[in-house]
C-alpha atoms as a PDB file:
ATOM      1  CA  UNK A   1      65.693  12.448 114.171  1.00  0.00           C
ATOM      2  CA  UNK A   2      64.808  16.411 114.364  1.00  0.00           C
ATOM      3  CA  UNK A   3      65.064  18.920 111.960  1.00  0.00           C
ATOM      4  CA  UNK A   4      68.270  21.074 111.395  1.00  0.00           C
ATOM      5  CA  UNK A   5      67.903  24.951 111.283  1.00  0.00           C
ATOM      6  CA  UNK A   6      69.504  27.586 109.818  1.00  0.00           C
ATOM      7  CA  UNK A   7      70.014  30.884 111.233  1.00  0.00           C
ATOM      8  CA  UNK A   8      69.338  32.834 107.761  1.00  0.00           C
ATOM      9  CA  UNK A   9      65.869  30.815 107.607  1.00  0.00           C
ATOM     10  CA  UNK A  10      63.545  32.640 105.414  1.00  0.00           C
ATOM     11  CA  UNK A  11      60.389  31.682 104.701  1.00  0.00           C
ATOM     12  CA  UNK A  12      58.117  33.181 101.869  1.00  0.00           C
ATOM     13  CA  UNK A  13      54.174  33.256 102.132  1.00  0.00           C
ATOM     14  CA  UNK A  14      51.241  33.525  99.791  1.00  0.00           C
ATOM     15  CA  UNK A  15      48.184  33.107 100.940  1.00  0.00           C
ATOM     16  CA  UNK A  16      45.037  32.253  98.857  1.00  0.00           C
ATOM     17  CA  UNK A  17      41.762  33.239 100.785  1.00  0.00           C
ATOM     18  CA  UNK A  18      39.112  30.220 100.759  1.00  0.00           C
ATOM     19  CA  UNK A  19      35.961  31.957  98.864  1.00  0.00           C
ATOM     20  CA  UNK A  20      32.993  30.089 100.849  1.00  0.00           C
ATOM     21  CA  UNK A  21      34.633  31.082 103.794  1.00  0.00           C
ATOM     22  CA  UNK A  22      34.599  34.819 105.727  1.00  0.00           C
ATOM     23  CA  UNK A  23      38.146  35.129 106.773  1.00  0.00           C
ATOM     24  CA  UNK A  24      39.927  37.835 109.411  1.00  0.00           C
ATOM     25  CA  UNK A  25      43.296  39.128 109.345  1.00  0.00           C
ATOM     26  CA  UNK A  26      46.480  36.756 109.725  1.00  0.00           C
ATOM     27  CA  UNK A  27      47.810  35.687 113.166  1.00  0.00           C
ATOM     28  CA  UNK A  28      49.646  32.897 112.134  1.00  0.00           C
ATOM     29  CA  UNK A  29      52.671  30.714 112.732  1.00  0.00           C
ATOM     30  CA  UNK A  30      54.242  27.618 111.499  1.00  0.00           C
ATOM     31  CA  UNK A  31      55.054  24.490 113.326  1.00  0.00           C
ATOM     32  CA  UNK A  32      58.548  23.050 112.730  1.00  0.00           C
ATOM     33  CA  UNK A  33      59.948  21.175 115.166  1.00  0.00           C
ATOM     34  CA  UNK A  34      59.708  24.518 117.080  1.00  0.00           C
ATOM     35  CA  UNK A  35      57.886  27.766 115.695  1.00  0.00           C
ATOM     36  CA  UNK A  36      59.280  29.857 113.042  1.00  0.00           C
ATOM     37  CA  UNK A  37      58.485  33.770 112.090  1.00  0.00           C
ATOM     38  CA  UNK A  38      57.000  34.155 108.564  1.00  0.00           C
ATOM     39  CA  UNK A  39      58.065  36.861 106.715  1.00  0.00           C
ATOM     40  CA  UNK A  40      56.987  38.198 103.787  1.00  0.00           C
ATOM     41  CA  UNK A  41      53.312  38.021 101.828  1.00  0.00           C
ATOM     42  CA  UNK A  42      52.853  37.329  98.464  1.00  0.00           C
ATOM     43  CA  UNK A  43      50.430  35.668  95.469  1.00  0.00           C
ATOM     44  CA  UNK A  44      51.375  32.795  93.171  1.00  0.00           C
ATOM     45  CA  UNK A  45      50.155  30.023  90.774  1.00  0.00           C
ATOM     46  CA  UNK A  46      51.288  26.623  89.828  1.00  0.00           C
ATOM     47  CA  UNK A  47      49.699  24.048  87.373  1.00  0.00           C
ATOM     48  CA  UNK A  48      50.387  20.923  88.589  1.00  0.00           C
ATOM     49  CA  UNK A  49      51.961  20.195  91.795  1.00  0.00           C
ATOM     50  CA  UNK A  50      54.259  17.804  93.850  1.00  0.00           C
ATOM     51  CA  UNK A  51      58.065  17.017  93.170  1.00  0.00           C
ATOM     52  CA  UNK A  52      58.172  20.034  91.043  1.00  0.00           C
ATOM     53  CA  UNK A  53      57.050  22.278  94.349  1.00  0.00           C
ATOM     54  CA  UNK A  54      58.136  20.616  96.905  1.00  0.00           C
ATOM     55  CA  UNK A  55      62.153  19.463  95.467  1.00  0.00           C
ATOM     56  CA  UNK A  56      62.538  22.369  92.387  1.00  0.00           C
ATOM     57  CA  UNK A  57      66.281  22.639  91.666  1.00  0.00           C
ATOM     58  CA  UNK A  58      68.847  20.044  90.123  1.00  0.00           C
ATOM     59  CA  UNK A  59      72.439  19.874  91.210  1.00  0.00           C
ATOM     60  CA  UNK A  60      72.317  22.057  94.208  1.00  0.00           C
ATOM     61  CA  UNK A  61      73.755  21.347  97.431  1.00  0.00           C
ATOM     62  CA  UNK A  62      77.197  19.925  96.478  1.00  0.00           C
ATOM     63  CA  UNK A  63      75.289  18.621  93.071  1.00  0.00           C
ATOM     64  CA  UNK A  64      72.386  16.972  94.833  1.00  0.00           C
ATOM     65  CA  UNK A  65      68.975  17.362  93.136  1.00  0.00           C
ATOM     66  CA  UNK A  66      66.427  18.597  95.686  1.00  0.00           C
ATOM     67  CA  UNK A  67      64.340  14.983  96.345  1.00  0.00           C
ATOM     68  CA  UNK A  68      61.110  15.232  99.250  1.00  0.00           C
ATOM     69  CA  UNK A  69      59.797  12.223  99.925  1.00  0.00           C
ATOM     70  CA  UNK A  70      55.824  11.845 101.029  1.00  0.00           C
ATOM     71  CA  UNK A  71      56.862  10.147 104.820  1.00  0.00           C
ATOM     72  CA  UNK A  72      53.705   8.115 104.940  1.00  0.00           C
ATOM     73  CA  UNK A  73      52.289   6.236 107.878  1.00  0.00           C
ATOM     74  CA  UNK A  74      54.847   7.187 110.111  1.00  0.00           C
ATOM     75  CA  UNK A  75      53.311   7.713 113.856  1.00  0.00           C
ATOM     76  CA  UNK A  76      56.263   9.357 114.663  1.00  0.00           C
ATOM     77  CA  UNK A  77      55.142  12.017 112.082  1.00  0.00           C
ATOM     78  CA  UNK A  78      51.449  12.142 112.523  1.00  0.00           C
ATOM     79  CA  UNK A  79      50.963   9.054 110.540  1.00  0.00           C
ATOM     80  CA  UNK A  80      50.608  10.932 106.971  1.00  0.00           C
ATOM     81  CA  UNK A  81      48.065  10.004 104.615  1.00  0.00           C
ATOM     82  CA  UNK A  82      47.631   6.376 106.662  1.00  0.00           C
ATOM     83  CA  UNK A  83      45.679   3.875 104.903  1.00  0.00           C
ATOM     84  CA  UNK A  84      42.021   3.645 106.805  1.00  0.00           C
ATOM     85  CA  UNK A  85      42.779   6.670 109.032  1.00  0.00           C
ATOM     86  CA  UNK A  86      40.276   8.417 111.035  1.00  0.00           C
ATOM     87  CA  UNK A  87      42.513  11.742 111.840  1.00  0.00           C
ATOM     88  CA  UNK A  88      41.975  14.363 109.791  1.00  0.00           C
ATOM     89  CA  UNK A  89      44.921  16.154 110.289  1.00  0.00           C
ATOM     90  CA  UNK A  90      47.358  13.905 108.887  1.00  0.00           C
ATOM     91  CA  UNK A  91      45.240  13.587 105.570  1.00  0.00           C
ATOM     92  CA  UNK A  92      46.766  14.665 101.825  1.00  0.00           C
ATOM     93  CA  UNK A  93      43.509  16.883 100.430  1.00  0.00           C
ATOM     94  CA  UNK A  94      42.295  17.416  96.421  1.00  0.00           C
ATOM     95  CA  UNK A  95      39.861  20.214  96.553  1.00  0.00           C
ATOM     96  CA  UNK A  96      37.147  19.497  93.910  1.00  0.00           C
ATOM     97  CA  UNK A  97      34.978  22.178  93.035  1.00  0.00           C
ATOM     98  CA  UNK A  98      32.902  21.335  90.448  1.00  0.00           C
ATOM     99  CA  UNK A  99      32.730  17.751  89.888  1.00  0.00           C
ATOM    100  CA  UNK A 100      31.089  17.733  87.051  1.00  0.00           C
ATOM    101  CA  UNK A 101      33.485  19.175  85.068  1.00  0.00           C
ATOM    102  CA  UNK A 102      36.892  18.653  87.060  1.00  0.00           C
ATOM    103  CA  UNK A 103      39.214  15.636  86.622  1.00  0.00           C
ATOM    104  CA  UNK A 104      42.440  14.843  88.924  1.00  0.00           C
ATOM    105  CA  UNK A 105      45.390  13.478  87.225  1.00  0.00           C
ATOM    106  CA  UNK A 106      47.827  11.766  89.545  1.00  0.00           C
ATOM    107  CA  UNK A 107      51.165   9.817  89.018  1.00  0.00           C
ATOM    108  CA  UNK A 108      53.763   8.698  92.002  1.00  0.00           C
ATOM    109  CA  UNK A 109      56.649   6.291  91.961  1.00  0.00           C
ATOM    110  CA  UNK A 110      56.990   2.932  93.517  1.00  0.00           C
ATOM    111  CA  UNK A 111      57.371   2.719  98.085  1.00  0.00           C
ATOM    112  CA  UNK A 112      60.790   2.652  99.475  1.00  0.00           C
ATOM    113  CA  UNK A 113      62.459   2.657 102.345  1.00  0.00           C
ATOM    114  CA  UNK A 114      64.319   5.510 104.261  1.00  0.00           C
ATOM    115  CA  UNK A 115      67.134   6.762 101.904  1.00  0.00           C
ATOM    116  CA  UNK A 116      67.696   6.514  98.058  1.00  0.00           C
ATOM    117  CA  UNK A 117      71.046   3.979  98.690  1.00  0.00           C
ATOM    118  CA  UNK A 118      68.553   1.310  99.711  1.00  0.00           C
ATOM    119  CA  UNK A 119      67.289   0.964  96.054  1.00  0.00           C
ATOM    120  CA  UNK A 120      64.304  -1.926  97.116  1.00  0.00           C
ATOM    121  CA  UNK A 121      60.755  -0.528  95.724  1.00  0.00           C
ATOM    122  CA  UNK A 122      57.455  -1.870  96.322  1.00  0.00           C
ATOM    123  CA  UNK A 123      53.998  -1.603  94.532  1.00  0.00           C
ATOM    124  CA  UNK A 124      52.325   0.901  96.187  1.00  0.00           C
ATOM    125  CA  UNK A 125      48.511   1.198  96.214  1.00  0.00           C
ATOM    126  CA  UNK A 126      46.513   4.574  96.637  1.00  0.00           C
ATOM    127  CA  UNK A 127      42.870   5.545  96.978  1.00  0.00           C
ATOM    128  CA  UNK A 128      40.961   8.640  96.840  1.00  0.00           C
ATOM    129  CA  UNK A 129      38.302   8.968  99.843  1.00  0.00           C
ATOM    130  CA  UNK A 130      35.063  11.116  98.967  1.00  0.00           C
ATOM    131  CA  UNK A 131      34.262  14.318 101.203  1.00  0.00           C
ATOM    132  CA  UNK A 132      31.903  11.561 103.236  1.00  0.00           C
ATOM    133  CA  UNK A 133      34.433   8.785 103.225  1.00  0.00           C
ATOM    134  CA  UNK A 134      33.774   6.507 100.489  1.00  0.00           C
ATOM    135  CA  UNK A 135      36.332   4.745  98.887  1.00  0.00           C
ATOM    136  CA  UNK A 136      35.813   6.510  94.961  1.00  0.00           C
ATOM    137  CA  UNK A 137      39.350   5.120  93.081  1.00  0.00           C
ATOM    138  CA  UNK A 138      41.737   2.856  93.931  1.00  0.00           C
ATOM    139  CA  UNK A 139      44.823   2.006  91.900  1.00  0.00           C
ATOM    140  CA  UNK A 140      48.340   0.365  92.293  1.00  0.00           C
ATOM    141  CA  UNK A 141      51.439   1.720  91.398  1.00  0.00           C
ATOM    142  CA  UNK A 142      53.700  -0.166  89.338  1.00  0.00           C
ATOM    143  CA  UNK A 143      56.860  -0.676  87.291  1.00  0.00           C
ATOM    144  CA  UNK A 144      55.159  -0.137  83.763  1.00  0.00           C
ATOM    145  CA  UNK A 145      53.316   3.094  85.656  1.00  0.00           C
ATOM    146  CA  UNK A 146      55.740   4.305  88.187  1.00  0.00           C
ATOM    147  CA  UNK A 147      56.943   7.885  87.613  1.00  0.00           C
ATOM    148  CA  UNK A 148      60.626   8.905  88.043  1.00  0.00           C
ATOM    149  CA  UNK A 149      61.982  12.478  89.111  1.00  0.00           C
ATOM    150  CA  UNK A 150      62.001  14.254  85.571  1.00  0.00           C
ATOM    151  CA  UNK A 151      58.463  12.571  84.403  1.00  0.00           C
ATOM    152  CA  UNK A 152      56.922  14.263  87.702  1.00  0.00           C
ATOM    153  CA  UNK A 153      58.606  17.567  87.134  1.00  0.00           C
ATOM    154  CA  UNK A 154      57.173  17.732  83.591  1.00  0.00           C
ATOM    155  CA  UNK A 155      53.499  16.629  84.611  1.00  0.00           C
ATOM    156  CA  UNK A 156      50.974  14.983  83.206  1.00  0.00           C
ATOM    157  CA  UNK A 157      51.109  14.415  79.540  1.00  0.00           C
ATOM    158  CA  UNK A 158      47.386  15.050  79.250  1.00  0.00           C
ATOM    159  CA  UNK A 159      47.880  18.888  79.740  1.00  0.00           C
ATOM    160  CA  UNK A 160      48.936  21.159  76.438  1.00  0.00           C
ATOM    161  CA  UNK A 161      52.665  21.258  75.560  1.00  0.00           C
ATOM    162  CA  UNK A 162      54.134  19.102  78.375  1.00  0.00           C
ATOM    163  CA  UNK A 163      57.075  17.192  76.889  1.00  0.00           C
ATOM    164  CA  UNK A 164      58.226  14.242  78.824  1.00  0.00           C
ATOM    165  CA  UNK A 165      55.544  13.922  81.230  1.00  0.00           C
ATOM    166  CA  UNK A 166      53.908  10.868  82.624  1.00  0.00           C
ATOM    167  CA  UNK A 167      50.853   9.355  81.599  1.00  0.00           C
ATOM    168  CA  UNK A 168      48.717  10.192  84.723  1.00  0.00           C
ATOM    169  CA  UNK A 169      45.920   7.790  86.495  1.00  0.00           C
ATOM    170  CA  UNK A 170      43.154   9.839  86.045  1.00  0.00           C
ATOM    171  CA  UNK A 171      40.209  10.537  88.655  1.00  0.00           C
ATOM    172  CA  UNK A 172      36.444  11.685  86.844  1.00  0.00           C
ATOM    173  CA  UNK A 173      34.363  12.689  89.818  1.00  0.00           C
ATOM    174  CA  UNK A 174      31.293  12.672  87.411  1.00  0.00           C
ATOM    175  CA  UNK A 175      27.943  15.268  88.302  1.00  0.00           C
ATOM    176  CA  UNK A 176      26.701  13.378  90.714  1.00  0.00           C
ATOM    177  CA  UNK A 177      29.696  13.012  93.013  1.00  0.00           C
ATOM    178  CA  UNK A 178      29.736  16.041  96.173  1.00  0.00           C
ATOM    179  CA  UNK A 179      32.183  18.914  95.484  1.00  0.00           C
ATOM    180  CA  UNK A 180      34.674  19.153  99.003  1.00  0.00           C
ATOM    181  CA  UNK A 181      37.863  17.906  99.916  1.00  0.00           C
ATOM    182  CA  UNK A 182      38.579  14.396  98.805  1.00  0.00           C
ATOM    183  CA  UNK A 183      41.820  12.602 100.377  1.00  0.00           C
ATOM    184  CA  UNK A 184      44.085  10.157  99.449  1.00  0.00           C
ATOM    185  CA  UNK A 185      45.300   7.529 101.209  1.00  0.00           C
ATOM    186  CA  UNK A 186      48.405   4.891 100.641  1.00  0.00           C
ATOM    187  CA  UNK A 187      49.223   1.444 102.026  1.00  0.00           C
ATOM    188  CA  UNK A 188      52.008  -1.330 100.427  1.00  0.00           C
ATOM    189  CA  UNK A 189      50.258  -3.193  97.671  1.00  0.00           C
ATOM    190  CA  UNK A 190      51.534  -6.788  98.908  1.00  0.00           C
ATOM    191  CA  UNK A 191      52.124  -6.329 102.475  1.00  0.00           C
ATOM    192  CA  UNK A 192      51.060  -4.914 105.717  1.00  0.00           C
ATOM    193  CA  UNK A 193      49.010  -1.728 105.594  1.00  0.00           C
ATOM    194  CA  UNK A 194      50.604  -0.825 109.060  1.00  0.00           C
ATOM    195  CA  UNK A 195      54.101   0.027 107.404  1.00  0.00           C
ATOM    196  CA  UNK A 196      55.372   3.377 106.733  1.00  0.00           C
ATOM    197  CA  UNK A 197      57.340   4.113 103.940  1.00  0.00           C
ATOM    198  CA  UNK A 198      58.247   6.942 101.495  1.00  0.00           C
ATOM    199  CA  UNK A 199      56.940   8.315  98.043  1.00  0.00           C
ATOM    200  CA  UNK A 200      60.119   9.701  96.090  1.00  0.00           C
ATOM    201  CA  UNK A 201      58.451  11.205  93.622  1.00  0.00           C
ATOM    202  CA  UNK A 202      55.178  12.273  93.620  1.00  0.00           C
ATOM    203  CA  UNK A 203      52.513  14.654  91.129  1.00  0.00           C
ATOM    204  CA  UNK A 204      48.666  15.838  91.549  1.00  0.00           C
ATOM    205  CA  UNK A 205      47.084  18.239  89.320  1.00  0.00           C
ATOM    206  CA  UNK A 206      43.048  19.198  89.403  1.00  0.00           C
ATOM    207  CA  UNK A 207      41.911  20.264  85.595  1.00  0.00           C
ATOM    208  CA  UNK A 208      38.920  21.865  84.037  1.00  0.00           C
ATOM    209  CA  UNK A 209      37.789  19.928  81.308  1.00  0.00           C
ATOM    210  CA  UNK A 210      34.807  21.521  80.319  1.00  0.00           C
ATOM    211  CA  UNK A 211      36.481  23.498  76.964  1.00  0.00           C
ATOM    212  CA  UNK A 212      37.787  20.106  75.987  1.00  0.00           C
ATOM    213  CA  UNK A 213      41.400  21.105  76.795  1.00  0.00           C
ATOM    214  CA  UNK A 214      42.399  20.668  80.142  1.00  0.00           C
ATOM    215  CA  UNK A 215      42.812  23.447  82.288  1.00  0.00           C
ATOM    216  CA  UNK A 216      44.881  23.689  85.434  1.00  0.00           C
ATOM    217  CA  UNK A 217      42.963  24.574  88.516  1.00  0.00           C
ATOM    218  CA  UNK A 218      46.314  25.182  91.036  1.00  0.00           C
ATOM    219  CA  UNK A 219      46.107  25.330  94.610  1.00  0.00           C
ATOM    220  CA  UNK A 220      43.876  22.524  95.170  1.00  0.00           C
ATOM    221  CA  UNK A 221      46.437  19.919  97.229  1.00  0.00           C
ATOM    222  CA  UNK A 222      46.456  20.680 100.595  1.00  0.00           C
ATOM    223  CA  UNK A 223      47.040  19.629 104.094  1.00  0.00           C
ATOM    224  CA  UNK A 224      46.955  20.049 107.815  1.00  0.00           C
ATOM    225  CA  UNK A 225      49.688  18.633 108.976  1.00  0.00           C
ATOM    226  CA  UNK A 226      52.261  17.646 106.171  1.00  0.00           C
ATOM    227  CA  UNK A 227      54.894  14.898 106.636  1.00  0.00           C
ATOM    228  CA  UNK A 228      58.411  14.772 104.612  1.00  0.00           C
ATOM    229  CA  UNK A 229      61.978  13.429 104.436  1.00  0.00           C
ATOM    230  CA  UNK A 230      64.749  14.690 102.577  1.00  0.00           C
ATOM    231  CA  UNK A 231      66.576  11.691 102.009  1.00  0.00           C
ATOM    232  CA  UNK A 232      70.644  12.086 102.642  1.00  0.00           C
ATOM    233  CA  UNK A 233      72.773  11.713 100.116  1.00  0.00           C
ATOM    234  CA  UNK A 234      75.666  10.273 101.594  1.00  0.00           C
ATOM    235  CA  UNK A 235      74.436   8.832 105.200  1.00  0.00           C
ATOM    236  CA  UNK A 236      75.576   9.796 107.206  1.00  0.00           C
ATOM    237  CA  UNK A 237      74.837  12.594 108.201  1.00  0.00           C
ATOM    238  CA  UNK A 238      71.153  12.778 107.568  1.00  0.00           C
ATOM    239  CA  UNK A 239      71.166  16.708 106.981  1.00  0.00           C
ATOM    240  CA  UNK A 240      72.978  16.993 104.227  1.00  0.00           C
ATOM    241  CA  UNK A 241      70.123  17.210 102.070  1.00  0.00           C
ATOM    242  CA  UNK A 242      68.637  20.887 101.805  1.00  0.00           C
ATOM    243  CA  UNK A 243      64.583  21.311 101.781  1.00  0.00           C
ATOM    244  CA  UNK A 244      64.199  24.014  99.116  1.00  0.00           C
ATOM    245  CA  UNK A 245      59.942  23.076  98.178  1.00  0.00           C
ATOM    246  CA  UNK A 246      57.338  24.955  98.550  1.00  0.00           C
ATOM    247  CA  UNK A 247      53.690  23.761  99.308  1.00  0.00           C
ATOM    248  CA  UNK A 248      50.327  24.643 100.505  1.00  0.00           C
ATOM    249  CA  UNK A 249      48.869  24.256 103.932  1.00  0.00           C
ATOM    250  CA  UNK A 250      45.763  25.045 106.353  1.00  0.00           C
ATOM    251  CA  UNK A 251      46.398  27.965 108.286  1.00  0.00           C
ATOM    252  CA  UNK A 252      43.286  28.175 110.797  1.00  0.00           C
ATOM    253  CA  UNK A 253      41.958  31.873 112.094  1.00  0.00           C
ATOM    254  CA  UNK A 254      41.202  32.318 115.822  1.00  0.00           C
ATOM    255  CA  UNK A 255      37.399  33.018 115.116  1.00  0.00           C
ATOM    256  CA  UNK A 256      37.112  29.443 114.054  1.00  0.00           C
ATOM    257  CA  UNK A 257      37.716  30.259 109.758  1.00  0.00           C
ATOM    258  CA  UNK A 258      40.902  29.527 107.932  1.00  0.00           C
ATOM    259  CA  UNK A 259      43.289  30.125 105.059  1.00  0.00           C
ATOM    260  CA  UNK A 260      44.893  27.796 102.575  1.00  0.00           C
ATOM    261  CA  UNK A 261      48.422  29.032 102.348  1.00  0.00           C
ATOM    262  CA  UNK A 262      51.519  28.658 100.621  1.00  0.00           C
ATOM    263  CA  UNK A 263      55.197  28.426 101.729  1.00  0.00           C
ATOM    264  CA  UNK A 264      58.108  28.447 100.064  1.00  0.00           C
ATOM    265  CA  UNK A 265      61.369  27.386 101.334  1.00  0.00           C
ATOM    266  CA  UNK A 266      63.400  28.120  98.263  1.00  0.00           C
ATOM    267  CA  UNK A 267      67.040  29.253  99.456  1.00  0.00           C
ATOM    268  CA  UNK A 268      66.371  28.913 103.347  1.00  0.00           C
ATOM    269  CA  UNK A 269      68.927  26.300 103.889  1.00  0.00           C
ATOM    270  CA  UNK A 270      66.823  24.468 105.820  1.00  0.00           C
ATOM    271  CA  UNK A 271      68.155  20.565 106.116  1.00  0.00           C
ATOM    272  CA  UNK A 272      65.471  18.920 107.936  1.00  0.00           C
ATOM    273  CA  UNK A 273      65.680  15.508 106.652  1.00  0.00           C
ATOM    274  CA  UNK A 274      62.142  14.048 107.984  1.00  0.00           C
ATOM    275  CA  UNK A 275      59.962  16.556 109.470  1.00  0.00           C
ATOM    276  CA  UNK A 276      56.367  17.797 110.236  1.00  0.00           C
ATOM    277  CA  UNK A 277      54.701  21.295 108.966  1.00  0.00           C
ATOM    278  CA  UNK A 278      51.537  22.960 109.996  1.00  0.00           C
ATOM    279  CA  UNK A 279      50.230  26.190 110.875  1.00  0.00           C
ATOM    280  CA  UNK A 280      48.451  27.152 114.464  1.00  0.00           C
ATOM    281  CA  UNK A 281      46.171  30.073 115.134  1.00  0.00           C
ATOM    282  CA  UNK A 282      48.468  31.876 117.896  1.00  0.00           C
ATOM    283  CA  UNK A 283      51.777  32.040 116.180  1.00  0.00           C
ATOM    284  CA  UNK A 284      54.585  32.358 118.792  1.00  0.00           C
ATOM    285  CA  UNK A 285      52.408  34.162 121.070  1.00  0.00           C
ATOM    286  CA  UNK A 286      51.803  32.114 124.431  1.00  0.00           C
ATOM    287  CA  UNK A 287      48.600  30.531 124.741  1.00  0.00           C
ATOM    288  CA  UNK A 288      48.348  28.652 127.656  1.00  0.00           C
ATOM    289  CA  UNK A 289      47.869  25.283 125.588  1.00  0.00           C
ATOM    290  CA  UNK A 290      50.698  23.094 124.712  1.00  0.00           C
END
């Protein structure tokens, strides 16, 4: 299965600059089955983020609501987010900065398999890896505590004003614990953890809690190499489906120093059903390295 490409693709780009690092200019491309030109460069903010991102609009595409699966453990996708993976490029990231005074709220539906007419779910179980590696939380996902597609759209009920929200599992680093880039990982709760499978709907939000009130810190989900299906809506073909999400992702600088960017695919009319996105260093420019 490869992606499907439009020729009006057109990609929009903000780009938040890391603070602890030193960062150059941009010489960047992105990695799509194939390399694509990025366009234009702006700023944004989101509070919490996942389906609401990644699948934004209802009753597009011949009235299909925008769904993007996680594609987890898939090797023919990098293997995302693997359960008990050593390769740091395939890994989901939570950027905690202060851990004293940060919380992550989290809330994902139940595993499934390949497209939403096969309506089988499975308890899914998740963990959150410290910056060293250490297994810090580890929950399973359930019917009583599965999200659906409007709960993750709302958010987490714990923030002010959300109506309709999920009640989120809810990840206290504590003082003691390192700031850095935690990671999750996911595995089948009563079966093999060498399966892949997909997460329909999915939400992760990092919040300041040090007023009391929880305040969104946005941004802070990230990864190297991201892996997602758009699951068909009436198979086949498996590109009917449009990818309209946007998401952030490492963009790495030649000198060795890196961005964390956005991309947003909103209106691109790109139908990829399961694909791969990361950025390189060289863009389209030949490098000698394949």
């Amino acid at each position: 299965m490869s992606a499907r490409f439009s020729s009006n693709l057109n990609l929009r780009v903000h780009t938040r600059l890391r603070a602890h690092h030193i960062l150059g200019t941009i010489a960047g491309g992105v990695i799509l089955a194939g390399l694509l030109t990025l366009f234009t460069l702006s700023t944004g903010e989101v509070t919490h983020e996942g389906t609401l991102q990644v699948a934004p609009n209802s009753g597009t595409g011949g009235g299909m609501d925008d769904i993007t699966a996680l594609l987890i453990n898939w090797s023919a996708y990098g293997s995302f987010s693997k359960w008990e993976s050593s390769d740091t490029m395939a890994r989901l990231y939570i950027r905690i900065e202060d851990p004293a005074h940060e919380v992550v709220y989290l809330g994902f539906s139940k595993a499934s398999y390949q497209t939403l007419t096969n309506s089988s779910t499975y308890n899914l179980r998740f963990r959150i890896m410290s910056p060293d590696g250490q297994e810090v939380f580890n929950k399973v996902v359930k019917n009583n505590n599965a999200i659906d597609r409007e709960e993750a759209l709302a958010g987490p009920n714990t923030f002010p004003g959300v109506s309709g929200g999920y009640t989120p599992f809810t990840f206290t680093p504590g003082a003691s614990a390192p700031a850095g880039d935690y990671y999750l990982e996911f595995r089948l709760a009563d079966y093999s953890a060498n399966y892949g499978f997909l997460i329909h709907y999915w939400d992760i939000a990092v919040a300041d809690i040090s007023l009391g009130t929880p305040v969104a810190k946005p941004g802070r989900v990230w990864s190297r190499n991201w892996a997602f299906y758009c699951p068909d809506h009436n198979p086949p073909p498996y590109f009917d489906r449009a990818f309209n999400g946007s998401f952030h992702v490492l963009q790495p600088a030649p000198q060795g120093d890196f961005y964390v960017s956005k991309i947003d695919f909103d209106g691109a009319n790109f139908r990829p059903a399961a694909f791969n996105i990361a950025f390189n260093s060289s863009g389209t420019r030949q490098t000698g390295n394949v």
